[in-house]
PDB file of N, CA and C in Angstrom:
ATOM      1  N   UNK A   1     -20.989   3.688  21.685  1.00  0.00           N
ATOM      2  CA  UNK A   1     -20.675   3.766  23.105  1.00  0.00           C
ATOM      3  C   UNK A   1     -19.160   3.723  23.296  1.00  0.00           C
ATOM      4  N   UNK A   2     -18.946   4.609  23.902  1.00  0.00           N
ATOM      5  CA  UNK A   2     -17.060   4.719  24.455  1.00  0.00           C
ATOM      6  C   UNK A   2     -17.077   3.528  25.338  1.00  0.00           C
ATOM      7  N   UNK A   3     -15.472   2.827  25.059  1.00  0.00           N
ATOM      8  CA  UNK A   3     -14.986   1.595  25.743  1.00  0.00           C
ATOM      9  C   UNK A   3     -14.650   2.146  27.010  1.00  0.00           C
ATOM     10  N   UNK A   4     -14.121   1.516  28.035  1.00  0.00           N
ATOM     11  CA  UNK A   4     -13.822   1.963  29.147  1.00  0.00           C
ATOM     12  C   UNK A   4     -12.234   1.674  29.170  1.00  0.00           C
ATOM     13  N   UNK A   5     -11.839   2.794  29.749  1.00  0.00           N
ATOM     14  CA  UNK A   5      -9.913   2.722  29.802  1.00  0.00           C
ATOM     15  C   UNK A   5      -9.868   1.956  30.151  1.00  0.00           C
ATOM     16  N   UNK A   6      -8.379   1.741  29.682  1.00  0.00           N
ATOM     17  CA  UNK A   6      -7.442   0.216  30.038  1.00  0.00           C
ATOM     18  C   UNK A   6      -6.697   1.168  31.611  1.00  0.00           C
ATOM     19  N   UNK A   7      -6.195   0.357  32.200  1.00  0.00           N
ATOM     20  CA  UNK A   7      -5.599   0.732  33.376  1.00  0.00           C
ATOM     21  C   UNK A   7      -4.515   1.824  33.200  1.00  0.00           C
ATOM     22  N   UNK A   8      -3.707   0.914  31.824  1.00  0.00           N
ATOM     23  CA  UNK A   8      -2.843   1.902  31.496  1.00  0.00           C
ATOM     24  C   UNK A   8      -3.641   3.472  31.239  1.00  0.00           C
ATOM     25  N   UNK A   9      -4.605   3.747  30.423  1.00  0.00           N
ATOM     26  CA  UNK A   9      -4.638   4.619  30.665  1.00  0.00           C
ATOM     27  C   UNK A   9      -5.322   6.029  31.442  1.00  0.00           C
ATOM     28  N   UNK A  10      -5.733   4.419  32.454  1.00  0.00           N
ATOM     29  CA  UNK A  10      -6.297   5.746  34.033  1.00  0.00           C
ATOM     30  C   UNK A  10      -5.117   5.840  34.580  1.00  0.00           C
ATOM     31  N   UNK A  11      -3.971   5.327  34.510  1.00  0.00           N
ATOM     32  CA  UNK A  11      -2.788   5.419  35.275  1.00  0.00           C
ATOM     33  C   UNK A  11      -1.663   6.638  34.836  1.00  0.00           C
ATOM     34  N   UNK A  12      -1.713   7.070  33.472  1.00  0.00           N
ATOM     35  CA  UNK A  12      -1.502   7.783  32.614  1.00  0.00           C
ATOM     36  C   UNK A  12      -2.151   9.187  32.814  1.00  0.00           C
ATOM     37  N   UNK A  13      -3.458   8.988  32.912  1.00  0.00           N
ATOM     38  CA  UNK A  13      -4.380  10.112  33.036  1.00  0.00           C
ATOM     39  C   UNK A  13      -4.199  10.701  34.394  1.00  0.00           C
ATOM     40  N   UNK A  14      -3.881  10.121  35.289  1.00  0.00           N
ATOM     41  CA  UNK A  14      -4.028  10.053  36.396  1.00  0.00           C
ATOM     42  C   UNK A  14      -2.367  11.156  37.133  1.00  0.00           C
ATOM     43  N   UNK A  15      -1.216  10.737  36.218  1.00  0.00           N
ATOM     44  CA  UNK A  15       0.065  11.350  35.891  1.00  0.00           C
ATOM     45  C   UNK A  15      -0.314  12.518  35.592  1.00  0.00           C
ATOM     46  N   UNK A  16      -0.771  12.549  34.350  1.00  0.00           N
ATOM     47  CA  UNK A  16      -0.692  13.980  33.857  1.00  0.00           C
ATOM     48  C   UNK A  16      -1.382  14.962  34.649  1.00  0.00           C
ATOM     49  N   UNK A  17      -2.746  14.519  35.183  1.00  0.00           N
ATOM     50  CA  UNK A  17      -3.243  15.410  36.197  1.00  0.00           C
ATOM     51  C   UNK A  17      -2.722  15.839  37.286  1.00  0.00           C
ATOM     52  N   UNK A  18      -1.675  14.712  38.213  1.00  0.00           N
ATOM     53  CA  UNK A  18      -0.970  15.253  38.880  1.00  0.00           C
ATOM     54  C   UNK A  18       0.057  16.900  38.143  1.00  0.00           C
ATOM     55  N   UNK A  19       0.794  15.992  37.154  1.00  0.00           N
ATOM     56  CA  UNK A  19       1.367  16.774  36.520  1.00  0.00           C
ATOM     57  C   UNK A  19       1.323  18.224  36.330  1.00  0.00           C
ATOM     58  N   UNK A  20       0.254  18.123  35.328  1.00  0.00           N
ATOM     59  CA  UNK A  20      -0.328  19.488  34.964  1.00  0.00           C
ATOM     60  C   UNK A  20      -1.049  20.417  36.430  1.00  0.00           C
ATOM     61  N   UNK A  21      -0.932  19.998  37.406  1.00  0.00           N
ATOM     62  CA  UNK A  21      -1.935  20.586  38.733  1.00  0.00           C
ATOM     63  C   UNK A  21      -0.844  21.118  39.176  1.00  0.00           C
ATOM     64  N   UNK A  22       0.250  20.527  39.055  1.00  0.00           N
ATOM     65  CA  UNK A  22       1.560  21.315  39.716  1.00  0.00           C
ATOM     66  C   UNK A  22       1.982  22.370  38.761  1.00  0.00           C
ATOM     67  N   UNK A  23       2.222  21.909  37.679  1.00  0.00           N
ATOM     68  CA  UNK A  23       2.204  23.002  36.451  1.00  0.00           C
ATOM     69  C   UNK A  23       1.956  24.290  36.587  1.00  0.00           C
ATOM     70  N   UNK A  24       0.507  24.131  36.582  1.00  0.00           N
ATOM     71  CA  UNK A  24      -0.907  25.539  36.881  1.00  0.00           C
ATOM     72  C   UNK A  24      -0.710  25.957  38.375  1.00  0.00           C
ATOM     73  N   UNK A  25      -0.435  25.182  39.185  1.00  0.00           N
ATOM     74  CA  UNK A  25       0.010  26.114  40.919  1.00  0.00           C
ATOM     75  C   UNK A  25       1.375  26.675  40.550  1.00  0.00           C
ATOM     76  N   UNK A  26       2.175  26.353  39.798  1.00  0.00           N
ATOM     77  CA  UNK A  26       3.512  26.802  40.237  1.00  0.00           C
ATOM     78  C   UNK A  26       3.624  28.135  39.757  1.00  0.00           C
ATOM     79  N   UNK A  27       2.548  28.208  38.499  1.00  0.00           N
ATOM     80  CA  UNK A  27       2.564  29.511  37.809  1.00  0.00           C
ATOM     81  C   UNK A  27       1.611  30.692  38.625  1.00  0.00           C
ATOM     82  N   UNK A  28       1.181  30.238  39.503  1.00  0.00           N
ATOM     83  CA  UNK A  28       0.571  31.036  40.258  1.00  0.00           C
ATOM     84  C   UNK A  28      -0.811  31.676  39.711  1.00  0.00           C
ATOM     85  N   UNK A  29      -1.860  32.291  41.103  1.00  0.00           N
ATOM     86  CA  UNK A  29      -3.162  32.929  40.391  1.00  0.00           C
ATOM     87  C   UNK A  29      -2.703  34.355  39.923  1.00  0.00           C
ATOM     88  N   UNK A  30      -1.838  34.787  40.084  1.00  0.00           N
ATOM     89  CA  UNK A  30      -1.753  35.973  39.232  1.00  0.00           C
ATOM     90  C   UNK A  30      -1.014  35.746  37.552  1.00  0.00           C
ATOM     91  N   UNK A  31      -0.969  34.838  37.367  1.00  0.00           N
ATOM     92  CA  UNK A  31      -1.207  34.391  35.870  1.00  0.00           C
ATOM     93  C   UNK A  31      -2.446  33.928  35.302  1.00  0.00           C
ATOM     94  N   UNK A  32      -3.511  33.853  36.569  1.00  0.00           N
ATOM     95  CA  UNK A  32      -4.715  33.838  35.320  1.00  0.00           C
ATOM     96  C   UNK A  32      -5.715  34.857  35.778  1.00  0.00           C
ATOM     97  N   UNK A  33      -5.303  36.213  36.286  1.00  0.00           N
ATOM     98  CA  UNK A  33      -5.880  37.353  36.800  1.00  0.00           C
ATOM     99  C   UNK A  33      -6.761  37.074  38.042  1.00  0.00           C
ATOM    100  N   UNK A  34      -5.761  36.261  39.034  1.00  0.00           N
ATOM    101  CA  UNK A  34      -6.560  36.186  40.471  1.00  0.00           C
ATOM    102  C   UNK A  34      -7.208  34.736  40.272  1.00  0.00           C
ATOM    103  N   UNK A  35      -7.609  34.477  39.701  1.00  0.00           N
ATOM    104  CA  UNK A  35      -8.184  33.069  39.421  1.00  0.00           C
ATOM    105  C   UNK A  35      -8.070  31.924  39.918  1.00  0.00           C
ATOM    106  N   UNK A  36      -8.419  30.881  40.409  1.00  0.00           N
ATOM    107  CA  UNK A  36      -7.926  29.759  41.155  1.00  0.00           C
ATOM    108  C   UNK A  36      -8.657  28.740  39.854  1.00  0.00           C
ATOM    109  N   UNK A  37      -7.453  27.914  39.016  1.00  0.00           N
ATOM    110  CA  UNK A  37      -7.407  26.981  38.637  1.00  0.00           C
ATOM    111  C   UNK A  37      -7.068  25.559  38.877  1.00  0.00           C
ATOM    112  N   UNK A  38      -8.359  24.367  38.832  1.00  0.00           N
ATOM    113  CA  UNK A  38      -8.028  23.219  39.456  1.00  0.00           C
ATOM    114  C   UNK A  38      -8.109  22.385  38.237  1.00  0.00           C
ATOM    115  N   UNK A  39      -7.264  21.358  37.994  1.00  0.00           N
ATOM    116  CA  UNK A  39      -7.323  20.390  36.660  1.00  0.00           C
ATOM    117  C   UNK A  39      -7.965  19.167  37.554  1.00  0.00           C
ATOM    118  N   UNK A  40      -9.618  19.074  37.197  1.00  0.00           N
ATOM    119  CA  UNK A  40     -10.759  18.301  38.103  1.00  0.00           C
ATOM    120  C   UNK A  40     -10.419  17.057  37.535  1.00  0.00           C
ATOM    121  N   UNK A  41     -10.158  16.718  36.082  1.00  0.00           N
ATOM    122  CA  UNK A  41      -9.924  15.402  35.351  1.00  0.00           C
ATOM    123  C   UNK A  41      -9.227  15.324  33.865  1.00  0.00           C
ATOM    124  N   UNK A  42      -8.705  14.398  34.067  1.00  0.00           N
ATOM    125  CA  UNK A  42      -7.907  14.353  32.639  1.00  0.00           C
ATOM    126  C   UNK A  42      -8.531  12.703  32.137  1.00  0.00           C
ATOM    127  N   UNK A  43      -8.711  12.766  30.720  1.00  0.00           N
ATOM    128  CA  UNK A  43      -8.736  11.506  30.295  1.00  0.00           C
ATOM    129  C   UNK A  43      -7.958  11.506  28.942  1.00  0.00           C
ATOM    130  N   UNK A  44      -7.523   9.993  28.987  1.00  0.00           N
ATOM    131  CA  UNK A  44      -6.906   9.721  28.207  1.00  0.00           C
ATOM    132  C   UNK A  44      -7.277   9.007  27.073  1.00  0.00           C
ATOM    133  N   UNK A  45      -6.774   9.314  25.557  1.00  0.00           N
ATOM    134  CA  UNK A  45      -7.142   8.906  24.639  1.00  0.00           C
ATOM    135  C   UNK A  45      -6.407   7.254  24.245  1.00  0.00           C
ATOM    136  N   UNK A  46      -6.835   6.613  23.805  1.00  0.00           N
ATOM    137  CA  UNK A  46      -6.578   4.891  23.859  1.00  0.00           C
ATOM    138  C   UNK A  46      -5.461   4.636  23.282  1.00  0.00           C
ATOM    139  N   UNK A  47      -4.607   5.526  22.317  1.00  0.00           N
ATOM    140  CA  UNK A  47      -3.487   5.482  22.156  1.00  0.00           C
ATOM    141  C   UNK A  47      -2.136   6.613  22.622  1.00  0.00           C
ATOM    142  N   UNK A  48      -2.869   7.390  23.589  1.00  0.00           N
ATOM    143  CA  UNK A  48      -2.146   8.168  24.484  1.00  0.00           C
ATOM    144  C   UNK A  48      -1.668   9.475  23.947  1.00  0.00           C
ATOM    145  N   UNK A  49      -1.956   9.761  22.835  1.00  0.00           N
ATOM    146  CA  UNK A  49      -1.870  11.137  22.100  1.00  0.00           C
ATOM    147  C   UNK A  49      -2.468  11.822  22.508  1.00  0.00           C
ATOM    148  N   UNK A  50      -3.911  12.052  23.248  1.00  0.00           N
ATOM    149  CA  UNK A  50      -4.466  13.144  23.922  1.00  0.00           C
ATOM    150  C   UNK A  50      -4.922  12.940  25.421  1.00  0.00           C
ATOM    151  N   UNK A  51      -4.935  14.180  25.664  1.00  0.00           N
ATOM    152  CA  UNK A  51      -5.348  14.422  26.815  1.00  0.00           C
ATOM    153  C   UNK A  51      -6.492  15.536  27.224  1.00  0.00           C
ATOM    154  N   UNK A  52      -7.531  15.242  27.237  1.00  0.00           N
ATOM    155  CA  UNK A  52      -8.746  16.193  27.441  1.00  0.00           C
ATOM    156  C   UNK A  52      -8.452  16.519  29.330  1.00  0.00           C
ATOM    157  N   UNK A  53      -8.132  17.671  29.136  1.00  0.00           N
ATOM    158  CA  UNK A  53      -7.948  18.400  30.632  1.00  0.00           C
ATOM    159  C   UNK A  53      -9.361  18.933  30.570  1.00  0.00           C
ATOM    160  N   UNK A  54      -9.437  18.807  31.975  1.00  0.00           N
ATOM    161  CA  UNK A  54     -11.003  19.627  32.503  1.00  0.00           C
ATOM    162  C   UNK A  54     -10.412  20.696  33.638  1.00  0.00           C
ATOM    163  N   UNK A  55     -10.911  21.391  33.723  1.00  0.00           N
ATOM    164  CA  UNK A  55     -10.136  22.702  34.760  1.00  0.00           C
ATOM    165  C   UNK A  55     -11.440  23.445  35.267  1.00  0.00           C
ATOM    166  N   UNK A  56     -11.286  23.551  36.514  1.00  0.00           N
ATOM    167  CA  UNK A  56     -12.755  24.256  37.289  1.00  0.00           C
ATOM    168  C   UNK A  56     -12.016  25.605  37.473  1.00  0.00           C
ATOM    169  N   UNK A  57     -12.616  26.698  36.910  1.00  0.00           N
ATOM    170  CA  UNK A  57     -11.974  27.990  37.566  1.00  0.00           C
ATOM    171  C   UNK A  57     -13.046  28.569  38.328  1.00  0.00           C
ATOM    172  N   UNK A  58     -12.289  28.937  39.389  1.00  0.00           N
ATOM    173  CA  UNK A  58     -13.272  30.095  40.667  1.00  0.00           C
ATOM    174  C   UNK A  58     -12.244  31.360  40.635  1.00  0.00           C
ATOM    175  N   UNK A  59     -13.552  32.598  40.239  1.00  0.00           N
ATOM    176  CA  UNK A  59     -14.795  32.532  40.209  1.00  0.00           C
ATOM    177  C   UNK A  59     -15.170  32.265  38.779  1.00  0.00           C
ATOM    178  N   UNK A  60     -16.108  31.524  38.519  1.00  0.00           N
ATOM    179  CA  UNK A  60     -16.055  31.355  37.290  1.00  0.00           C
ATOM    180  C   UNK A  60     -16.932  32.819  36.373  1.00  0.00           C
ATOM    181  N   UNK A  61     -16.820  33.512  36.562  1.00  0.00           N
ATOM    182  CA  UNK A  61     -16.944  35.104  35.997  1.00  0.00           C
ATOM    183  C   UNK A  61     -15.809  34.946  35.221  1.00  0.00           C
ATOM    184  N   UNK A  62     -14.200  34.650  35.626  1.00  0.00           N
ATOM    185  CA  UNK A  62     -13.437  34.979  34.900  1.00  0.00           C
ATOM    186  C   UNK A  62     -13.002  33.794  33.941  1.00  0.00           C
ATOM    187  N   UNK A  63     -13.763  32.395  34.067  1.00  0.00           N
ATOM    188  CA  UNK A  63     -13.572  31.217  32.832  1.00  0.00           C
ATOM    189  C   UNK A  63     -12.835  31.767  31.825  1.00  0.00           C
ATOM    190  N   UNK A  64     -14.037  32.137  30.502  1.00  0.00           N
ATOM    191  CA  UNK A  64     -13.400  32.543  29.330  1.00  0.00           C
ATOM    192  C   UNK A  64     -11.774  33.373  29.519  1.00  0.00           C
ATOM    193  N   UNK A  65     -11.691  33.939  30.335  1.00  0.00           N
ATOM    194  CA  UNK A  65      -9.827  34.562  30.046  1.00  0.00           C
ATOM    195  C   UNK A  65      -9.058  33.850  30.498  1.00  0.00           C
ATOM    196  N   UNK A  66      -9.403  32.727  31.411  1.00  0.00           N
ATOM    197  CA  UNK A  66      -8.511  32.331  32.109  1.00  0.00           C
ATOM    198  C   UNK A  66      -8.367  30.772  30.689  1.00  0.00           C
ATOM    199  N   UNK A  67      -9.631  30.568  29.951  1.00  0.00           N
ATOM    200  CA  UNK A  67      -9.274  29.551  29.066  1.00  0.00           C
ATOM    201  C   UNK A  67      -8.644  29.906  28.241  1.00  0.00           C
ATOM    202  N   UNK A  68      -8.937  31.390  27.745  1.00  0.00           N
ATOM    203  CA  UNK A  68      -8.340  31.387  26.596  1.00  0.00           C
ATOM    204  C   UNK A  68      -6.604  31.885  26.696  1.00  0.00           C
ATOM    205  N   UNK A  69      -5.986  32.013  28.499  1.00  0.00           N
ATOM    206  CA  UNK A  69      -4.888  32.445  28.435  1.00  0.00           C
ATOM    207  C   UNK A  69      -3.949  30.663  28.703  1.00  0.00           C
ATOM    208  N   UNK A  70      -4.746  29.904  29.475  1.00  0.00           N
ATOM    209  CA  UNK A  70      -4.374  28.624  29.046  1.00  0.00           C
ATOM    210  C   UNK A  70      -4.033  27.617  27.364  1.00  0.00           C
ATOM    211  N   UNK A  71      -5.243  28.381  26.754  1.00  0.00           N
ATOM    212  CA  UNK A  71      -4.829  27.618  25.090  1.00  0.00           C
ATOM    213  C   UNK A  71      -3.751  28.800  24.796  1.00  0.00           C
ATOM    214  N   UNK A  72      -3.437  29.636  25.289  1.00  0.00           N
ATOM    215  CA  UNK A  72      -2.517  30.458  24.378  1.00  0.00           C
ATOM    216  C   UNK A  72      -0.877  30.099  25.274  1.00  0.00           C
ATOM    217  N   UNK A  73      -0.908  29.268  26.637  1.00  0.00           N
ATOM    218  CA  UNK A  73       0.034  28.983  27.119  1.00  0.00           C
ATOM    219  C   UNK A  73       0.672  27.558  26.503  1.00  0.00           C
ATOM    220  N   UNK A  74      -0.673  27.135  26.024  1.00  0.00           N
ATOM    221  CA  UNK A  74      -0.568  25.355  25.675  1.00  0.00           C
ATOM    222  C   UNK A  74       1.017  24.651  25.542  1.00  0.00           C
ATOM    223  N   UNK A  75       1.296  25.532  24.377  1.00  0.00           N
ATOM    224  CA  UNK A  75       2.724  25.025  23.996  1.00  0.00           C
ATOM    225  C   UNK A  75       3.767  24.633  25.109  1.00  0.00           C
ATOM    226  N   UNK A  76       3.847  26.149  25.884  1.00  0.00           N
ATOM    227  CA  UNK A  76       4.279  26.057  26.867  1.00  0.00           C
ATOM    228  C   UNK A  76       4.452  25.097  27.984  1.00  0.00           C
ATOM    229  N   UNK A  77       3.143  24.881  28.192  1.00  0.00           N
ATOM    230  CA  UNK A  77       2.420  23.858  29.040  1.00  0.00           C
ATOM    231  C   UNK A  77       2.648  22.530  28.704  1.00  0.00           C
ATOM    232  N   UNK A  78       2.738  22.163  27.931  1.00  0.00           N
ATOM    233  CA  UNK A  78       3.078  20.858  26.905  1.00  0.00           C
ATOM    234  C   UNK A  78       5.087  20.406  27.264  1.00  0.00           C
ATOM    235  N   UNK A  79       5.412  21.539  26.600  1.00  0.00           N
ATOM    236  CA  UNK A  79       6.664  21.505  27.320  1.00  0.00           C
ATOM    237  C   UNK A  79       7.364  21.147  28.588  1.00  0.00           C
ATOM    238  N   UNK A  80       6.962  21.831  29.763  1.00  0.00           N
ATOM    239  CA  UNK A  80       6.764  21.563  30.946  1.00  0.00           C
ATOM    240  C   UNK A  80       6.626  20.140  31.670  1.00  0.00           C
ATOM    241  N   UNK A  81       5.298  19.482  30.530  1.00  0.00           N
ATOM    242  CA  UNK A  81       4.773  18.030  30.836  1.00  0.00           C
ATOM    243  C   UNK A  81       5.592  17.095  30.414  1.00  0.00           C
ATOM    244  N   UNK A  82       6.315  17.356  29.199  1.00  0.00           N
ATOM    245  CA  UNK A  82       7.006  16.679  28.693  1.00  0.00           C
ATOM    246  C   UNK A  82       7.939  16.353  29.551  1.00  0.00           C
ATOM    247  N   UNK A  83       8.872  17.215  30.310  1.00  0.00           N
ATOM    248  CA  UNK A  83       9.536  17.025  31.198  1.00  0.00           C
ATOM    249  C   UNK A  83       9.620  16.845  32.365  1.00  0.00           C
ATOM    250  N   UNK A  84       8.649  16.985  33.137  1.00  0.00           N
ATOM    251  CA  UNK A  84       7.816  15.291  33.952  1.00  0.00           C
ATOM    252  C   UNK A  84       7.256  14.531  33.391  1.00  0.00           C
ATOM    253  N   UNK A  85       7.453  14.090  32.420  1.00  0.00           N
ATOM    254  CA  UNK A  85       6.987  12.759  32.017  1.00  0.00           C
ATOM    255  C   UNK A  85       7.928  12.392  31.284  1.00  0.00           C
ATOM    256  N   UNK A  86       8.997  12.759  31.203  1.00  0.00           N
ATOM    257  CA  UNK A  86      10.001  11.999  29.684  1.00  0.00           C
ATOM    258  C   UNK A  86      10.426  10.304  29.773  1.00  0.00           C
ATOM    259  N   UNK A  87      10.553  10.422  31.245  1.00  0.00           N
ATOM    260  CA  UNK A  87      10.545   8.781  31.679  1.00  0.00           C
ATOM    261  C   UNK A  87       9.840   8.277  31.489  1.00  0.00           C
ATOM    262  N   UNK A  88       8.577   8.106  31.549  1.00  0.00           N
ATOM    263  CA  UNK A  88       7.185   7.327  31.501  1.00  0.00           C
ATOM    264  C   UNK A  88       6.814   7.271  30.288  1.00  0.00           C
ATOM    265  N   UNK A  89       6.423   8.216  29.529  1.00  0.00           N
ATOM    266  CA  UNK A  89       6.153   7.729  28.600  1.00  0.00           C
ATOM    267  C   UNK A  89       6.814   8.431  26.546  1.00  0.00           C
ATOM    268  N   UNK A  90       6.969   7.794  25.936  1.00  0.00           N
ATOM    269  CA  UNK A  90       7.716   7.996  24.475  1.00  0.00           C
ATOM    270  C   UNK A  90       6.972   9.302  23.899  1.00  0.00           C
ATOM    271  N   UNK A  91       5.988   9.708  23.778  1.00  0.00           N
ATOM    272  CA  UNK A  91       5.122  10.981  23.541  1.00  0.00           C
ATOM    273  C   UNK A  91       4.501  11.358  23.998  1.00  0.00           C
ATOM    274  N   UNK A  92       4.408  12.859  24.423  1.00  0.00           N
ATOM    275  CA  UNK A  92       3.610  13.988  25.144  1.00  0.00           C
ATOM    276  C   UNK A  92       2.315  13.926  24.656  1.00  0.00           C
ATOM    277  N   UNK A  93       1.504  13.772  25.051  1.00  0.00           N
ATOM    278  CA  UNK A  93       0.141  13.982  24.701  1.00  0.00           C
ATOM    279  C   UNK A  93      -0.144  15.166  24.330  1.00  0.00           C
ATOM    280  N   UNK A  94      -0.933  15.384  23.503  1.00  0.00           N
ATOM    281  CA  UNK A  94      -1.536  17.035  22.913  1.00  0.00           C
ATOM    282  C   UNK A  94      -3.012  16.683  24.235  1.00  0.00           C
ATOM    283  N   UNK A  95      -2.281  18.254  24.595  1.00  0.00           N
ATOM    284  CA  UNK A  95      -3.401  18.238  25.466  1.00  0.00           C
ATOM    285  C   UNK A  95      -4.657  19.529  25.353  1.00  0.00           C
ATOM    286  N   UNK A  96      -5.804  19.202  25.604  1.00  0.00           N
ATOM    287  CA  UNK A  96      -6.932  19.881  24.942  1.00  0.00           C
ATOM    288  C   UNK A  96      -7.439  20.384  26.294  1.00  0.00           C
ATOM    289  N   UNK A  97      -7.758  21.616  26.614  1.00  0.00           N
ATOM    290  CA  UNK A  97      -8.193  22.187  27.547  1.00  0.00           C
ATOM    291  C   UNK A  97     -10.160  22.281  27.400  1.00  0.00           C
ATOM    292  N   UNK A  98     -10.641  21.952  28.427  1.00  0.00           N
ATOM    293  CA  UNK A  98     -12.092  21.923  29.078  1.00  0.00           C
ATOM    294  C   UNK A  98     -12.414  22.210  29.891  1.00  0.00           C
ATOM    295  N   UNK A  99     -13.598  23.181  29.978  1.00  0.00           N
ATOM    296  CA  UNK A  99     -13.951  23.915  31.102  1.00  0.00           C
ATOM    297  C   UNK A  99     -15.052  22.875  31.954  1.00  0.00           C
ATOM    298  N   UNK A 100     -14.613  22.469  33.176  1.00  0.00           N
ATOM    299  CA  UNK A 100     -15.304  21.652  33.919  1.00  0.00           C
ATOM    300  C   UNK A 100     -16.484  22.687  34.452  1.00  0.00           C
ATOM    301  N   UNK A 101     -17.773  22.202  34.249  1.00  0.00           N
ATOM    302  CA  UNK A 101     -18.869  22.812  34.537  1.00  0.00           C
ATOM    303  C   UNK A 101     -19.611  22.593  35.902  1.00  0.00           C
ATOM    304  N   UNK A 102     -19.300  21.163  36.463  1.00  0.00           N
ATOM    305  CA  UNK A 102     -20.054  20.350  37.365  1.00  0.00           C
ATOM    306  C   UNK A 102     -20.072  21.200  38.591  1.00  0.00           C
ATOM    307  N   UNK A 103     -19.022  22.266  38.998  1.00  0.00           N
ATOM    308  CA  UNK A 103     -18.753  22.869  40.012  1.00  0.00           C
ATOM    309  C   UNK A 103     -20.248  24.311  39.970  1.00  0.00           C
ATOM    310  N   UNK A 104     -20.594  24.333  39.014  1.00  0.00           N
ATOM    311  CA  UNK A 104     -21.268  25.645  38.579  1.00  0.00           C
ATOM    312  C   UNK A 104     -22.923  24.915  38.323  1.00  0.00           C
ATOM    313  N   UNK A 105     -23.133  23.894  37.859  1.00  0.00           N
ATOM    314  CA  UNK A 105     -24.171  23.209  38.024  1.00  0.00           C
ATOM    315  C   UNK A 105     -24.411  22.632  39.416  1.00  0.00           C
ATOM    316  N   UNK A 106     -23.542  22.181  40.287  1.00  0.00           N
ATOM    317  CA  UNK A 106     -24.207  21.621  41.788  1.00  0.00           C
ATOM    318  C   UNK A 106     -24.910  23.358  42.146  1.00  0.00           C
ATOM    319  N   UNK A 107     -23.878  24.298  42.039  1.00  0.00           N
ATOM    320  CA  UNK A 107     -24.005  25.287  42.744  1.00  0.00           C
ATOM    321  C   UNK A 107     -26.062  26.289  42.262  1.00  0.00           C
ATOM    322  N   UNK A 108     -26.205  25.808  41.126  1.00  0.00           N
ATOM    323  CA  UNK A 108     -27.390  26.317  40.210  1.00  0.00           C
ATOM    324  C   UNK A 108     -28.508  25.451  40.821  1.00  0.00           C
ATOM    325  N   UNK A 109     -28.229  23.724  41.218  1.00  0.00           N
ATOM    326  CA  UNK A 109     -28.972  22.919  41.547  1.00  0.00           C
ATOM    327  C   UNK A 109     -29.562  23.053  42.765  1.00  0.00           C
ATOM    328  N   UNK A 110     -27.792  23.607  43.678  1.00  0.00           N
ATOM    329  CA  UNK A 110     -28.362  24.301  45.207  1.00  0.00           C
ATOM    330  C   UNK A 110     -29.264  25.213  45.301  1.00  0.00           C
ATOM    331  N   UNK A 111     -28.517  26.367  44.231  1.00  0.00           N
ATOM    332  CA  UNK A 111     -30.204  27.301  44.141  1.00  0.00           C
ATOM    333  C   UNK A 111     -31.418  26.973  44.306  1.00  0.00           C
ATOM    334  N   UNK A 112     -31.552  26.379  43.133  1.00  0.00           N
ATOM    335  CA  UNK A 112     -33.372  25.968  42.936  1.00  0.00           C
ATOM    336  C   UNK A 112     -33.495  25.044  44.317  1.00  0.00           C
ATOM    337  N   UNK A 113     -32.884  24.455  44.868  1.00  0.00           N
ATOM    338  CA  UNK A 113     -33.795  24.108  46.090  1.00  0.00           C
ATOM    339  C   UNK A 113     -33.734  24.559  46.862  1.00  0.00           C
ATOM    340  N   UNK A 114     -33.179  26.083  46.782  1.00  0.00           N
ATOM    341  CA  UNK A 114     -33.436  26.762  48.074  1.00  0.00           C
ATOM    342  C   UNK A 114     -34.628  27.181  48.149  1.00  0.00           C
ATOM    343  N   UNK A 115     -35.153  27.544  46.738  1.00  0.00           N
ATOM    344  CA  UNK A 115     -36.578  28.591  46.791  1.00  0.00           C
ATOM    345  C   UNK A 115     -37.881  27.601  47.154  1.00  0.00           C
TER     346      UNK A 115
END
């Protein structure tokens, strides 16, 4: 069973999501072909080296390109974070991109009770 974060690092997690949300707006939807990318949650790993990003894309038709143009920005992206965060904290987290699903499951759940 996973422990439950220390404050520090919902407070942490909580940064980078800001972070990275400004990141991904500033670059605009015509960097991920029209796409509207939202970073839904970040968690943090217990010694602060990672960061599992979750990202809801609409419409999600275009997910797969828009993930795979995010892991191919990563570096980039990493960079960026680093420099809103250089104050806070001594190392950038490697951050791992995840496709948040929950937005696409309420919407499947709505279905079936329509019929």
């Amino acid at each position: 069973m996973e422990k439950p974060a220390s404050t520090r690092q919902l407070k942490v997690a909580r940064e980078i999501q800001k972070d990275l949300a400004e990141i991904i707006r500033s670059k605009g939807m015509a960097a991920f072909g029209g796409a509207m990318v939202t970073v839904s949650e970040v968690r943090v790993s217990p010694d602060l080296s990672i960061a599992k990003t979750y990202v809801s894309i609409f419409p999600s038709a275009k997910a797969e390109a828009v993930m795979n143009i995010l892991n191919e920005d990563m570096k980039a992206i990493r960079g960026e974070l680093g420099h809103k965060v250089a104050k806070q904290l001594r190392i950038v987290p490697e951050i791992v991109f995840y496709l948040d699903t929950t937005l696409d499951y309420a919407e499947h759940i709505d279905e079936l009770l329509k019929k």
